[in-house]
PDB file of N, CA and C in Angstrom:
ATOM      1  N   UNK A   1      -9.778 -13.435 -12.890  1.00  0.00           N
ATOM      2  CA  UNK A   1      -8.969 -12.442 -12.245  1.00  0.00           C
ATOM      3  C   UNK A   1      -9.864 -11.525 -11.411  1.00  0.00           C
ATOM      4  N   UNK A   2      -9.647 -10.954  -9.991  1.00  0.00           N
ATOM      5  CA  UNK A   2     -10.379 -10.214  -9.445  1.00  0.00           C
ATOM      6  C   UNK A   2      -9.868  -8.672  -9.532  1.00  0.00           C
ATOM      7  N   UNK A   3     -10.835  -8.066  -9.450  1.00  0.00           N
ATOM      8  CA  UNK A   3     -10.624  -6.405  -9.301  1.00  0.00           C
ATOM      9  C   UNK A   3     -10.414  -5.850  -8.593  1.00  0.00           C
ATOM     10  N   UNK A   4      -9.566  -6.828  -7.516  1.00  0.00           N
ATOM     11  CA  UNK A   4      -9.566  -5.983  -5.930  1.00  0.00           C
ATOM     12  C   UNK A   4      -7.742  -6.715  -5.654  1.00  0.00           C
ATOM     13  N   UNK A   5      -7.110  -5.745  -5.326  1.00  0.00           N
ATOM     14  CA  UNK A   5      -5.614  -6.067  -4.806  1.00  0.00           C
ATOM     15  C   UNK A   5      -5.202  -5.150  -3.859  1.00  0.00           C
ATOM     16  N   UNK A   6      -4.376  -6.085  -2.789  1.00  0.00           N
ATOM     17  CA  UNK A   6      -3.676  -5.443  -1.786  1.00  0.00           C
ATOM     18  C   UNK A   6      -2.576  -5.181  -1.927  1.00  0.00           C
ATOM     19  N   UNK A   7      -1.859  -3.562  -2.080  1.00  0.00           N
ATOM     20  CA  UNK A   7      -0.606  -3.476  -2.087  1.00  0.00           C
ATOM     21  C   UNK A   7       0.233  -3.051  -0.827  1.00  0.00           C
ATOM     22  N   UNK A   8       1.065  -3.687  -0.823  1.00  0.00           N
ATOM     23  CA  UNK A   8       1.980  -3.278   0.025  1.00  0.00           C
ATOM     24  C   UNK A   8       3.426  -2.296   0.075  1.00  0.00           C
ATOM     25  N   UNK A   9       3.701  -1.535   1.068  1.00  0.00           N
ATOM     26  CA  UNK A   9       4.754  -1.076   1.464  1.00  0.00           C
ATOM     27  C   UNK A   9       5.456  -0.914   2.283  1.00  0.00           C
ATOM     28  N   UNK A  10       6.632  -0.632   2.717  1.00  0.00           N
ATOM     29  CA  UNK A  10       7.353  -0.663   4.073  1.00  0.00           C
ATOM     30  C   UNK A  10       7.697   0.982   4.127  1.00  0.00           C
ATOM     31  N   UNK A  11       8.064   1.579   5.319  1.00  0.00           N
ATOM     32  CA  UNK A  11       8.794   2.727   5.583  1.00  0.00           C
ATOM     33  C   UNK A  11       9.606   2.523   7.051  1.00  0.00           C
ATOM     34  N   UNK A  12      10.713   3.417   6.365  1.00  0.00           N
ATOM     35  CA  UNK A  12      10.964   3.338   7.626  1.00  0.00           C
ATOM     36  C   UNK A  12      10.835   3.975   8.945  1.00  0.00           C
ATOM     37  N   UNK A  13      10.229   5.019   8.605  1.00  0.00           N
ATOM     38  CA  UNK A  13       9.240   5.672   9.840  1.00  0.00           C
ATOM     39  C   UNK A  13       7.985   5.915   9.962  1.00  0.00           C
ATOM     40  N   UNK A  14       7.534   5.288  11.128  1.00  0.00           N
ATOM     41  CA  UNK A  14       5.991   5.408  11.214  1.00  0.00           C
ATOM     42  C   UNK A  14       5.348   7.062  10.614  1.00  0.00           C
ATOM     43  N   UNK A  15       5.639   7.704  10.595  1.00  0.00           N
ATOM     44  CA  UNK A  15       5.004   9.346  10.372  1.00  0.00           C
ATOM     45  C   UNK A  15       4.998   8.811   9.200  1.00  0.00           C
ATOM     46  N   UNK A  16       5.638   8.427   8.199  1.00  0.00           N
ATOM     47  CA  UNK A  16       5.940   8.382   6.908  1.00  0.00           C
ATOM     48  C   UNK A  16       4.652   6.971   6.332  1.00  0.00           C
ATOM     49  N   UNK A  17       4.482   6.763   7.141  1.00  0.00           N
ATOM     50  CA  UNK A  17       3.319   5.048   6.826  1.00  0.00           C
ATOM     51  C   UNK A  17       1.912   6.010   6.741  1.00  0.00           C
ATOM     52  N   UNK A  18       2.162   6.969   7.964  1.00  0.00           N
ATOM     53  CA  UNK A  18       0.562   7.111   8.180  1.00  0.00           C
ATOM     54  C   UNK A  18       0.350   8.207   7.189  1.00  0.00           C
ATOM     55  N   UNK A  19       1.174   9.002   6.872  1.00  0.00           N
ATOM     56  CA  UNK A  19       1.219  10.368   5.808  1.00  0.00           C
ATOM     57  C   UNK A  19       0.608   9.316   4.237  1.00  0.00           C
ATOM     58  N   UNK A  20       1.503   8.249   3.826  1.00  0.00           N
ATOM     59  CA  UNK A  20       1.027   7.610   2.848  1.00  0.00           C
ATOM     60  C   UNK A  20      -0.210   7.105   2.805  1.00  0.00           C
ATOM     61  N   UNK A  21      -0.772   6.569   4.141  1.00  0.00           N
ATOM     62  CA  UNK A  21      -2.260   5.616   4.552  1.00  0.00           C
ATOM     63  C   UNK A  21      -2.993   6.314   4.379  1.00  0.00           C
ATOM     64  N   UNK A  22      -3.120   8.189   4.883  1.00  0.00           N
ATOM     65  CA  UNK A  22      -3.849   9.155   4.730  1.00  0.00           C
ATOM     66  C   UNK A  22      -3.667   9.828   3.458  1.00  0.00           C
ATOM     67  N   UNK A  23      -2.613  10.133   2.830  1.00  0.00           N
ATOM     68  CA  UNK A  23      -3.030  10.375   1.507  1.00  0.00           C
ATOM     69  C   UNK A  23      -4.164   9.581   0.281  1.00  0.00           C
ATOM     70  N   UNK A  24      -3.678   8.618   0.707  1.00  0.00           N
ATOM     71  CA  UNK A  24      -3.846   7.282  -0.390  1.00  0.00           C
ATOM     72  C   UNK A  24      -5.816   7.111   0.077  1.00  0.00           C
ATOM     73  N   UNK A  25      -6.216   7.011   1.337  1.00  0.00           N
ATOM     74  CA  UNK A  25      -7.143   7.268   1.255  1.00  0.00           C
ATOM     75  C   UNK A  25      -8.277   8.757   0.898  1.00  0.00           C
ATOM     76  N   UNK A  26      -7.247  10.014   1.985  1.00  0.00           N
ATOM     77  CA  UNK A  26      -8.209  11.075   1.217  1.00  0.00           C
ATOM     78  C   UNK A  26      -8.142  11.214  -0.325  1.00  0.00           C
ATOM     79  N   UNK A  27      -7.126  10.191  -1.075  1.00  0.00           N
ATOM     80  CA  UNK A  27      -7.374  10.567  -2.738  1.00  0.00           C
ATOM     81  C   UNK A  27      -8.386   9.841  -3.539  1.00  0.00           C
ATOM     82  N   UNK A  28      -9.091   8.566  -2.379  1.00  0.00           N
ATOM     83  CA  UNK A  28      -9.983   7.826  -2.690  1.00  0.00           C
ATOM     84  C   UNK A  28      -9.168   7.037  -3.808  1.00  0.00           C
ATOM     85  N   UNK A  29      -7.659   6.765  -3.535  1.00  0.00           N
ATOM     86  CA  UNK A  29      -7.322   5.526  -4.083  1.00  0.00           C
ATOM     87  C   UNK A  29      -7.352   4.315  -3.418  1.00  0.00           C
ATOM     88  N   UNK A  30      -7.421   4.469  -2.301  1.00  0.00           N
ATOM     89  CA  UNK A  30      -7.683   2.996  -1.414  1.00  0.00           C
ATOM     90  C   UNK A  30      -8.727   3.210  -0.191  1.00  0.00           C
ATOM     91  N   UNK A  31      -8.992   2.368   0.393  1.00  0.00           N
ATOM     92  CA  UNK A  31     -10.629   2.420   0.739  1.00  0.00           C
ATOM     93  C   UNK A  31     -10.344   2.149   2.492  1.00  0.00           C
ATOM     94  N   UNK A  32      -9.112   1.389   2.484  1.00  0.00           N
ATOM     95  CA  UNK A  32      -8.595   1.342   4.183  1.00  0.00           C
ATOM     96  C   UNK A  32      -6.810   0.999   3.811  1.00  0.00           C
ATOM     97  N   UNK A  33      -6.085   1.510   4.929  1.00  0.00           N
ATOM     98  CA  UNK A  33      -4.647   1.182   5.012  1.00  0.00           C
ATOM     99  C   UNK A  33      -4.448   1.098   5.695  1.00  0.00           C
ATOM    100  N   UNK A  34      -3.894  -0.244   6.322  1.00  0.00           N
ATOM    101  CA  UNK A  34      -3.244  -0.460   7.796  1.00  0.00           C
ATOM    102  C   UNK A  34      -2.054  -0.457   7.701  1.00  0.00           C
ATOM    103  N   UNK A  35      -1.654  -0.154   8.962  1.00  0.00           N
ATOM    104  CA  UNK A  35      -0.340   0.307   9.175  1.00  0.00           C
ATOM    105  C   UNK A  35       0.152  -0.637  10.374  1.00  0.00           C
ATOM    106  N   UNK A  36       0.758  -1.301   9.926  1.00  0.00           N
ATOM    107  CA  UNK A  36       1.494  -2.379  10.629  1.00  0.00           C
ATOM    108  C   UNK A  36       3.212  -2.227  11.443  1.00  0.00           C
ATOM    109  N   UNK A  37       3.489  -2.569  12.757  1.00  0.00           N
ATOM    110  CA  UNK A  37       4.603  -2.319  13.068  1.00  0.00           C
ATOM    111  C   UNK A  37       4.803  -2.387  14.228  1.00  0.00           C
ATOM    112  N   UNK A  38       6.377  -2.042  14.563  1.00  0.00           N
ATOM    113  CA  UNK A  38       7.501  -2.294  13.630  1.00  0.00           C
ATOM    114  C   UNK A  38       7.615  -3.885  13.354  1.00  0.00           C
ATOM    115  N   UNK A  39       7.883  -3.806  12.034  1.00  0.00           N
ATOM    116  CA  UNK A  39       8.346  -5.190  11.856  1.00  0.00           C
ATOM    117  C   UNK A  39       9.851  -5.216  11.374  1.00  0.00           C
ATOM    118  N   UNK A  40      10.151  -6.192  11.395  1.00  0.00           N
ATOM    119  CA  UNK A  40      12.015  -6.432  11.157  1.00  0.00           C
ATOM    120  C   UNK A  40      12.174  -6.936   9.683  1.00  0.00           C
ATOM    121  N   UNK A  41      12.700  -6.517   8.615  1.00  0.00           N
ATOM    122  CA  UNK A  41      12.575  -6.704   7.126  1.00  0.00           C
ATOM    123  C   UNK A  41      14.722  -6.463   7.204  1.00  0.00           C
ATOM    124  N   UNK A  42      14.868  -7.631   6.461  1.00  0.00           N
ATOM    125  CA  UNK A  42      16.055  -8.140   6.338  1.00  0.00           C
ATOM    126  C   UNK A  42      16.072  -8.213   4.787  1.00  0.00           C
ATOM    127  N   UNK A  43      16.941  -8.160   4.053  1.00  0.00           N
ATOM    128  CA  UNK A  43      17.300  -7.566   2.497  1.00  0.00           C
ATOM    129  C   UNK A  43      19.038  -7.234   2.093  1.00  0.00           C
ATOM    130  N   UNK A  44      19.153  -7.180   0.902  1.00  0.00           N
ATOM    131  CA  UNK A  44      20.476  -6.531   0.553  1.00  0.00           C
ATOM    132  C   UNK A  44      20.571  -5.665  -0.101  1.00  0.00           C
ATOM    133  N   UNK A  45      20.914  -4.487   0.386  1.00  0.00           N
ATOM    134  CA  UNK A  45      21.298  -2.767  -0.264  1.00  0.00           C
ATOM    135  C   UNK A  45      22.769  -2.517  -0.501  1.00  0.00           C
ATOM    136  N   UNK A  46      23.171  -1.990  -1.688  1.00  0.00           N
ATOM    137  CA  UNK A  46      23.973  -1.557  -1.781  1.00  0.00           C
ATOM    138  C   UNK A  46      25.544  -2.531  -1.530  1.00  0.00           C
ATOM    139  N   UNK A  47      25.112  -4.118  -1.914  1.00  0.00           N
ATOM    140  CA  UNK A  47      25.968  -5.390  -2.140  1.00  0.00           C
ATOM    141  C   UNK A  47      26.501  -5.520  -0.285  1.00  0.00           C
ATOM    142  N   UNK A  48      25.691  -5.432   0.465  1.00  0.00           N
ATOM    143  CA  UNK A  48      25.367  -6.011   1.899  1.00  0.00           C
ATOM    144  C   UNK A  48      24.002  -6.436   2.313  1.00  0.00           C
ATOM    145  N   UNK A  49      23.914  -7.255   3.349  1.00  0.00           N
ATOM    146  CA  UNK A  49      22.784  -7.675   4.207  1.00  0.00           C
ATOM    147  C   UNK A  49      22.345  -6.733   5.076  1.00  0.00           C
ATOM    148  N   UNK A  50      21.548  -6.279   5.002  1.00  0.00           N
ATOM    149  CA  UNK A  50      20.784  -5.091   5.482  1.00  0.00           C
ATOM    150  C   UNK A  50      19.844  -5.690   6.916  1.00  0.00           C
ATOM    151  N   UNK A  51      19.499  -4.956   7.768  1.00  0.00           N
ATOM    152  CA  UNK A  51      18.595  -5.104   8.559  1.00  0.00           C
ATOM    153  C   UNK A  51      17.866  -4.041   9.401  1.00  0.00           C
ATOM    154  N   UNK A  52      16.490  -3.937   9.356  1.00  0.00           N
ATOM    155  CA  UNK A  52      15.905  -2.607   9.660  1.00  0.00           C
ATOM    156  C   UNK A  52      15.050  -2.815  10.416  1.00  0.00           C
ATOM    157  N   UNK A  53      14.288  -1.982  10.578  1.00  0.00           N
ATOM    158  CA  UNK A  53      12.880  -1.869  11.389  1.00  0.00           C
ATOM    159  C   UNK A  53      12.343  -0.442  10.433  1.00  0.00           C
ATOM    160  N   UNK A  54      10.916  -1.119  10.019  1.00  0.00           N
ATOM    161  CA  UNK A  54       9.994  -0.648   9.075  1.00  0.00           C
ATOM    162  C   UNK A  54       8.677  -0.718   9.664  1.00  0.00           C
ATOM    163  N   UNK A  55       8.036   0.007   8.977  1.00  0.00           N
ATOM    164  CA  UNK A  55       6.140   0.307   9.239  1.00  0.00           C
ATOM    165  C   UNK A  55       5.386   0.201   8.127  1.00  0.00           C
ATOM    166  N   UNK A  56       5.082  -1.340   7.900  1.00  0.00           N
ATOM    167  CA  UNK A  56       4.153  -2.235   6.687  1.00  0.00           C
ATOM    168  C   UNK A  56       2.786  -1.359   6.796  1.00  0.00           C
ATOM    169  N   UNK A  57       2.628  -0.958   5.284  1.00  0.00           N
ATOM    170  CA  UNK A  57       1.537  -0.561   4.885  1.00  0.00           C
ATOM    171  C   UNK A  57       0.745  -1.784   4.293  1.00  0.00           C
ATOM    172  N   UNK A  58      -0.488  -1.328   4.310  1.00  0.00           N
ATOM    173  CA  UNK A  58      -0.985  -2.664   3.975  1.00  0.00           C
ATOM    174  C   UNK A  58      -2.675  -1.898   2.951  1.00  0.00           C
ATOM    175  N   UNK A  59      -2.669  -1.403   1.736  1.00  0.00           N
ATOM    176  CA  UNK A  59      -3.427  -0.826   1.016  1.00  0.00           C
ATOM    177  C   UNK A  59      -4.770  -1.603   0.428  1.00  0.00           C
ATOM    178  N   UNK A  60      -5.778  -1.822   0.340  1.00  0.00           N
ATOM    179  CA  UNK A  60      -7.145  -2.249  -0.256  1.00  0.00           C
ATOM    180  C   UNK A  60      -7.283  -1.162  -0.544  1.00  0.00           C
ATOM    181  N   UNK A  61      -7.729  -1.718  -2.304  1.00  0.00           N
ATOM    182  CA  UNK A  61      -8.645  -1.032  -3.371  1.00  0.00           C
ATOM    183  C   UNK A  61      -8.758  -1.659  -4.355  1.00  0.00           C
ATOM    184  N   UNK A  62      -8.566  -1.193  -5.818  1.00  0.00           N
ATOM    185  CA  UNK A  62      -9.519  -2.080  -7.076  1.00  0.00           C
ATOM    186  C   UNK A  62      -8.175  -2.077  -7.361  1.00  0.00           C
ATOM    187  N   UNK A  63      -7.831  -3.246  -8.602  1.00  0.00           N
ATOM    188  CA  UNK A  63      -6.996  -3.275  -9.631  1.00  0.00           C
ATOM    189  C   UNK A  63      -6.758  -2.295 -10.708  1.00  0.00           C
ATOM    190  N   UNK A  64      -7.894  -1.547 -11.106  1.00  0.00           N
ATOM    191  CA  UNK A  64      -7.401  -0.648 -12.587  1.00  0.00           C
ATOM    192  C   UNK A  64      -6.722   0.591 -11.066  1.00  0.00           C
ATOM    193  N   UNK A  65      -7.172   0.787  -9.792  1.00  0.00           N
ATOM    194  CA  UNK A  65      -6.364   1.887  -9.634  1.00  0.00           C
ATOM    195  C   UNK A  65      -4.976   1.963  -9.032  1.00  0.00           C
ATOM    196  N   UNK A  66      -4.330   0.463  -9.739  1.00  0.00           N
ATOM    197  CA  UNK A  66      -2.615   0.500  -9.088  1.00  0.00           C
ATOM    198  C   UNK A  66      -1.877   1.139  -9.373  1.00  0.00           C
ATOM    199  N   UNK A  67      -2.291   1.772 -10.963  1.00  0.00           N
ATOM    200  CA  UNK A  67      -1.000   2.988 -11.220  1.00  0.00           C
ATOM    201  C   UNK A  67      -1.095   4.298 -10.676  1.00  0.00           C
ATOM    202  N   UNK A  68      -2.232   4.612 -10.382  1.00  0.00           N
ATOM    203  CA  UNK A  68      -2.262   5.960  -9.613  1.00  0.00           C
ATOM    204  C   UNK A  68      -1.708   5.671  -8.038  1.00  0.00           C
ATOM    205  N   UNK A  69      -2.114   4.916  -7.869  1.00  0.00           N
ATOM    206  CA  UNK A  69      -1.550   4.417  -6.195  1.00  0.00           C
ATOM    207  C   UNK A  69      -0.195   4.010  -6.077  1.00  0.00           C
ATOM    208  N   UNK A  70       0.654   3.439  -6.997  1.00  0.00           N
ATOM    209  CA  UNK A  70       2.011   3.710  -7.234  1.00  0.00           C
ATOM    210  C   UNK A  70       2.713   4.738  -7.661  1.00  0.00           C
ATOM    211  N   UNK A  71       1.698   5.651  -8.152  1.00  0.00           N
ATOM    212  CA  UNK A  71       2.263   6.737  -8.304  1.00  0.00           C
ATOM    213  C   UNK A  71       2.609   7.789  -7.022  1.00  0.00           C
ATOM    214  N   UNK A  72       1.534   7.873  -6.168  1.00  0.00           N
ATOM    215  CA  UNK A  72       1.060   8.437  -5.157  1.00  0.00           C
ATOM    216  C   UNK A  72       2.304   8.042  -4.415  1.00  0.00           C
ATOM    217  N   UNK A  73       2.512   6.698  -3.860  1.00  0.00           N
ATOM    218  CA  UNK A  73       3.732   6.001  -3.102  1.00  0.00           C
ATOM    219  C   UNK A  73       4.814   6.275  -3.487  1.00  0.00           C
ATOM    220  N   UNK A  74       4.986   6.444  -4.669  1.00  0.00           N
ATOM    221  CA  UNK A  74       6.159   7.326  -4.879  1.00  0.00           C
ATOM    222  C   UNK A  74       6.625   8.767  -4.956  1.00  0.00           C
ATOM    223  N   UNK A  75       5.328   9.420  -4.880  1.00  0.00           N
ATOM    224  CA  UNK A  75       5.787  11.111  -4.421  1.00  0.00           C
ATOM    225  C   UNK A  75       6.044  11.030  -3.214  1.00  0.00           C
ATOM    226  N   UNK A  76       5.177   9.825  -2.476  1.00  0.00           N
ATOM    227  CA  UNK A  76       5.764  10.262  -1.041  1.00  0.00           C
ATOM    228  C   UNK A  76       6.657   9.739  -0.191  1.00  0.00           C
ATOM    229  N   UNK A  77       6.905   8.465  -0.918  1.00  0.00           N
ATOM    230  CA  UNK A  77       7.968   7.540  -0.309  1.00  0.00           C
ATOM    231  C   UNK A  77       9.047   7.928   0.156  1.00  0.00           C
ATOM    232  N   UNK A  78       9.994   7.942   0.808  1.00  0.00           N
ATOM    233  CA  UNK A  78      11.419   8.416   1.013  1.00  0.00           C
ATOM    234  C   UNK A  78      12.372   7.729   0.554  1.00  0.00           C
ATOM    235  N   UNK A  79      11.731   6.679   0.218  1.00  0.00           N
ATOM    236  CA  UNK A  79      13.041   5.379  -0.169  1.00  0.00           C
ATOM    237  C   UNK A  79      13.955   5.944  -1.337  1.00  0.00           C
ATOM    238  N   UNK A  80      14.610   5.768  -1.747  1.00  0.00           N
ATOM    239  CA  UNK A  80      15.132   5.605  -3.295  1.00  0.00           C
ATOM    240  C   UNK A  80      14.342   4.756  -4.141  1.00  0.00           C
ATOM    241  N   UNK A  81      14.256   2.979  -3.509  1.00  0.00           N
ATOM    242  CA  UNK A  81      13.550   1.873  -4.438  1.00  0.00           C
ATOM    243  C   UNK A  81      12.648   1.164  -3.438  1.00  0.00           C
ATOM    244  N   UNK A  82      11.744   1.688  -3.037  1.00  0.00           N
ATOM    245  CA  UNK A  82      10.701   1.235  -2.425  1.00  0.00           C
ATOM    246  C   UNK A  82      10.309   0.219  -2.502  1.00  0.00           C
ATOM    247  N   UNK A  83       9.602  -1.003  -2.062  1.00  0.00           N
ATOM    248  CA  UNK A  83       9.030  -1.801  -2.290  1.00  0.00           C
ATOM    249  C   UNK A  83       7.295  -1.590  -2.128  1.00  0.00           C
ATOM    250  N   UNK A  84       7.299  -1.790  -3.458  1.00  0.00           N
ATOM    251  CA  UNK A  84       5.524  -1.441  -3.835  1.00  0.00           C
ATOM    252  C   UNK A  84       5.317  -2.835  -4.448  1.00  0.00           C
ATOM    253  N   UNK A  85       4.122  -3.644  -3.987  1.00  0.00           N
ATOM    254  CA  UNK A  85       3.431  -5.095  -4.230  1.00  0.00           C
ATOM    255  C   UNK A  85       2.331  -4.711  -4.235  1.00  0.00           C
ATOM    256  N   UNK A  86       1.827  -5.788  -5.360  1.00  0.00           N
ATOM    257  CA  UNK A  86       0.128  -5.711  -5.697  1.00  0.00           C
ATOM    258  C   UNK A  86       0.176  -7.318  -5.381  1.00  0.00           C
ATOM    259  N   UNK A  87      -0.625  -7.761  -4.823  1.00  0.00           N
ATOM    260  CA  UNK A  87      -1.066  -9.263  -4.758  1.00  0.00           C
ATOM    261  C   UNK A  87      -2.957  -9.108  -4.772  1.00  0.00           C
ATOM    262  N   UNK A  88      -3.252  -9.683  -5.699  1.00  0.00           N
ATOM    263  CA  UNK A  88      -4.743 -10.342  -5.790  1.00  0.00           C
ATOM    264  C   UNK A  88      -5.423 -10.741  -4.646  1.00  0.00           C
ATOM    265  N   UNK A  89      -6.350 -10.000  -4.563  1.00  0.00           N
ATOM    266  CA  UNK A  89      -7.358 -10.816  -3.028  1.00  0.00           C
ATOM    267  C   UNK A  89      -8.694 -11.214  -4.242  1.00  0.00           C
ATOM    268  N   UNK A  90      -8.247 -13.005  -3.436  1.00  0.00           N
ATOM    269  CA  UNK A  90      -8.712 -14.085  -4.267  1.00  0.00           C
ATOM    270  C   UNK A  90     -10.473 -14.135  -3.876  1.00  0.00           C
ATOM    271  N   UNK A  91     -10.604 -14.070  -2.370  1.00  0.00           N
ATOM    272  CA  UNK A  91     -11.629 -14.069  -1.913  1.00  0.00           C
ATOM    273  C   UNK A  91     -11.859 -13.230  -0.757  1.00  0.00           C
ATOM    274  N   UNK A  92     -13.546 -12.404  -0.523  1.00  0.00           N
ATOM    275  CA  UNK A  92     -13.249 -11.991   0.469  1.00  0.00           C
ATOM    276  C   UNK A  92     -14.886 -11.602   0.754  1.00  0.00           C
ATOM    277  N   UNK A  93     -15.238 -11.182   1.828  1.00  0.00           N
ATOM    278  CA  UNK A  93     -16.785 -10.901   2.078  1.00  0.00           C
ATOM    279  C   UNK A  93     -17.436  -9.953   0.889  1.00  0.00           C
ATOM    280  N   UNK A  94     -18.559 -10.061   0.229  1.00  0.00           N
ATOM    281  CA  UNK A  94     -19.374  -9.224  -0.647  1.00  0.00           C
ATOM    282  C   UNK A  94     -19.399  -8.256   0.318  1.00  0.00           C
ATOM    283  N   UNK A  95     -20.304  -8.313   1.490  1.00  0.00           N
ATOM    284  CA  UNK A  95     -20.614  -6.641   2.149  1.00  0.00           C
ATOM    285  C   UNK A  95     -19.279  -5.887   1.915  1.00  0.00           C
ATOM    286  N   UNK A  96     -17.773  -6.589   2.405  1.00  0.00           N
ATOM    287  CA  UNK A  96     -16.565  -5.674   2.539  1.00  0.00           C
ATOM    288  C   UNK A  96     -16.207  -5.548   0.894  1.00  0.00           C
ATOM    289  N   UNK A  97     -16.504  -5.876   0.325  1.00  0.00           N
ATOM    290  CA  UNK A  97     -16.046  -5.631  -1.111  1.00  0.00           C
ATOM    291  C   UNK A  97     -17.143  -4.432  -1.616  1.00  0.00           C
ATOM    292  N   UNK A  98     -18.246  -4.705  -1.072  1.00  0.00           N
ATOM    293  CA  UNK A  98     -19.216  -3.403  -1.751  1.00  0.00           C
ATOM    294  C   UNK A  98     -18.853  -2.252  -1.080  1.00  0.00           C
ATOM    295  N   UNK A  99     -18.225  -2.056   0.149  1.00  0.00           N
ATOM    296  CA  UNK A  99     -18.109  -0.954   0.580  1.00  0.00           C
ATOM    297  C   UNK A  99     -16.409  -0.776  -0.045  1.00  0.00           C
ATOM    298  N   UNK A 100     -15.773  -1.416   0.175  1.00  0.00           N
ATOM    299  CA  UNK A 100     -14.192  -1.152  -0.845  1.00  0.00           C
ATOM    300  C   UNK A 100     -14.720  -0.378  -2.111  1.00  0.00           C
ATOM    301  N   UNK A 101     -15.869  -0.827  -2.855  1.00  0.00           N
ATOM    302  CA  UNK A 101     -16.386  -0.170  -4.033  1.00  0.00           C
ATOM    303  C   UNK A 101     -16.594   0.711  -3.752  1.00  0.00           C
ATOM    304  N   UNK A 102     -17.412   1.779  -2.471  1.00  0.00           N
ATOM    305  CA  UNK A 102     -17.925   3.004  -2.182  1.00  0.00           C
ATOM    306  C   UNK A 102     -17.298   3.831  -1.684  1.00  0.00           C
ATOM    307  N   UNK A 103     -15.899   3.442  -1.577  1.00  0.00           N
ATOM    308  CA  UNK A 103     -14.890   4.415  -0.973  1.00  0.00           C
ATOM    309  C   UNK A 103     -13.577   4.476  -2.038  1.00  0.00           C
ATOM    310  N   UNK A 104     -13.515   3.901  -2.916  1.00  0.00           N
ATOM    311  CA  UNK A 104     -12.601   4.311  -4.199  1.00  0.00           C
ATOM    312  C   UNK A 104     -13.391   5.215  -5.343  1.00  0.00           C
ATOM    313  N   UNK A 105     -12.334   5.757  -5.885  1.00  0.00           N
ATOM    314  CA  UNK A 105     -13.481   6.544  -7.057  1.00  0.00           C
ATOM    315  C   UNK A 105     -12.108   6.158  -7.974  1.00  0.00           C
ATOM    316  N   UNK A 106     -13.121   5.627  -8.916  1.00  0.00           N
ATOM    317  CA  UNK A 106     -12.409   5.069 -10.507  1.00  0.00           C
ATOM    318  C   UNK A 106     -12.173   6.397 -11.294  1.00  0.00           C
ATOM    319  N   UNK A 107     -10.899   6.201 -11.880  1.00  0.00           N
ATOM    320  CA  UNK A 107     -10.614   7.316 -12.352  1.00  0.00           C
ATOM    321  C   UNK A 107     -10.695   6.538 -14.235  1.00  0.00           C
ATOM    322  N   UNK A 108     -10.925   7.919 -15.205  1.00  0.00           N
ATOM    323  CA  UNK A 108     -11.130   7.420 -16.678  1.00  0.00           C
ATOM    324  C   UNK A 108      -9.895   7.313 -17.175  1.00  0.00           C
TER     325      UNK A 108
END
């Protein structure tokens, strides 16, 4: 299992992507966040087919710090039920992984 996962989120307004990208890094829970967009995210809310335009976050940092970083996404989220994903990064450059290490701070 690796110690490094990318989580993801959607918003639906860009101000609201970059407020999360910049929190999440000045808290030194994630080490870079891109902010992707608009993309078109299709779903069902509220027993209909939904269709939007959203601004994909895209979070790097370690695995032990997903609960603080879900936590974080959710003070600031606007959603009601957000979509927050952790997926495993299986492989990836040592130099970019040592510096992912020097820009998170592990919490006890």
């Amino acid at each position: 299992m690796s110690n490094y996962i990318q989580v993801v989120t959607t918003t639906e307004q860009e101000n609201d992507a970059l407020d999360i990208a910049r929190s999440l890094v000045q808290q030194r829970l994630a080490a870079c966040v891109q902010v992707v967009g608009p993309v078109t995210s299709t779903y069902r809310w509220g027993g209909e087919v939904q269709t939007a335009r959203e601004w994909l976050c895209q979070v790097k940092t370690r695995r032990e710090l997903y609960e603080a970083v879900e936590a974080a996404i959710l003070q600031l989220h606007p959603y009601d039920v957000p979509e927050i994903v952790a997926t495993e990064i299986l492989s990836a450059s040592p130099a970019y992984l040592k510096w992912l290490d020097q820009q998170v701070e592990l919490r006890p």
